[in-house]
Protein backbone atom coordinates (compact mmCIF):
# COMPACT_ATOMS: atom_id res chain seq x y z
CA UNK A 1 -16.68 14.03 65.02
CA UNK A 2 -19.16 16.11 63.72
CA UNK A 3 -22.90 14.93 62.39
CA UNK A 4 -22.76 16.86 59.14
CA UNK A 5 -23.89 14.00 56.26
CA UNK A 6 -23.54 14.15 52.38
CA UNK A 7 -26.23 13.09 50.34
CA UNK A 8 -24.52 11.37 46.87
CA UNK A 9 -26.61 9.74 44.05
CA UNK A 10 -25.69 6.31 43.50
CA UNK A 11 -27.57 5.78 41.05
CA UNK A 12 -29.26 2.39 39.61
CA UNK A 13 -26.47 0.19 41.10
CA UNK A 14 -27.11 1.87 45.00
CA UNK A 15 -30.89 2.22 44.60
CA UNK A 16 -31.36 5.91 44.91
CA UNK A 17 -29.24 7.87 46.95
CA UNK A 18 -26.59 7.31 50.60
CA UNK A 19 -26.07 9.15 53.25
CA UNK A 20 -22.16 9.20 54.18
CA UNK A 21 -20.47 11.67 56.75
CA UNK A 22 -18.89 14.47 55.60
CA UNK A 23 -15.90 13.36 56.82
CA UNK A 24 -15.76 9.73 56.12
CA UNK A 25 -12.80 8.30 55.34
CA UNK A 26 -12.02 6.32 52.36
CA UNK A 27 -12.14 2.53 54.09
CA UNK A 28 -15.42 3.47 55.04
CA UNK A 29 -16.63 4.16 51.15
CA UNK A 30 -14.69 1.19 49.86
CA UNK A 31 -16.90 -0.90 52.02
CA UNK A 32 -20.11 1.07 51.17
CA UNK A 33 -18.68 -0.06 47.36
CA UNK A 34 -18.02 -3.43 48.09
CA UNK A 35 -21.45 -4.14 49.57
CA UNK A 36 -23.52 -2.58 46.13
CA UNK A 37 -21.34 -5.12 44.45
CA UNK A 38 -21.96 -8.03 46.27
CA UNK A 39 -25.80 -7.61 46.34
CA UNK A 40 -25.54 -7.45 42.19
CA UNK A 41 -23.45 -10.53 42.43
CA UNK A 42 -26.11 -12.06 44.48
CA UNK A 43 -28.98 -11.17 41.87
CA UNK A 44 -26.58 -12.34 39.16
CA UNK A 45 -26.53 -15.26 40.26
CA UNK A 46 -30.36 -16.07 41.02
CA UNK A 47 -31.02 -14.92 37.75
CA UNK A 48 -28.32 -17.10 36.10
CA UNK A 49 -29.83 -20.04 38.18
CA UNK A 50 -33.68 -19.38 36.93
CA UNK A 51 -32.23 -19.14 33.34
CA UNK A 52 -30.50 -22.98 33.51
CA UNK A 53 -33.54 -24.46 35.18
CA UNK A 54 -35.77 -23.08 33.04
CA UNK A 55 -33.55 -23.88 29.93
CA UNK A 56 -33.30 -27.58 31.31
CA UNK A 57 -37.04 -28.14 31.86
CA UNK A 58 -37.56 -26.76 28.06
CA UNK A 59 -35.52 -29.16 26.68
CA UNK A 60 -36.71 -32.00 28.97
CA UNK A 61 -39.63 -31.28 27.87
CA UNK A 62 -38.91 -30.52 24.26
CA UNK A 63 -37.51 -34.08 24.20
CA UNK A 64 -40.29 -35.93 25.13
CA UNK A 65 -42.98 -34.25 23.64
């Protein structure tokens, strides 16, 4: 195998930009995919979190004030 690597843009979702070889096949970019997915899912998720504790403390606190 040779060392040759391809720079690609990925943009907002991939942070910048990924090195792949030049002759990578395509299980090896489906799993580059997958993983840029599942750290959005992961952010997703803490921010959905923040957003119902903070919307229960406001209206805890909206009650009872």
């Amino acid at each position: 195998m040779s060392d040759e690597k391809i720079t690609i843009e990925t943009g907002d979702a991939g942070k910048g930009t990924s090195e792949i070889a030049k002759d990578a096949n395509s299980e090896e970019l489906e799993e580059r995919a997958l993983s840029v997915f599942a750290s959005e899912r992961n952010e997703d998720l803490t921010a959905l979190i923040l957003c119902l504790v903070t919307t229960f403390f406001v209206l805890l606190f909206t009650k009872w004030l």
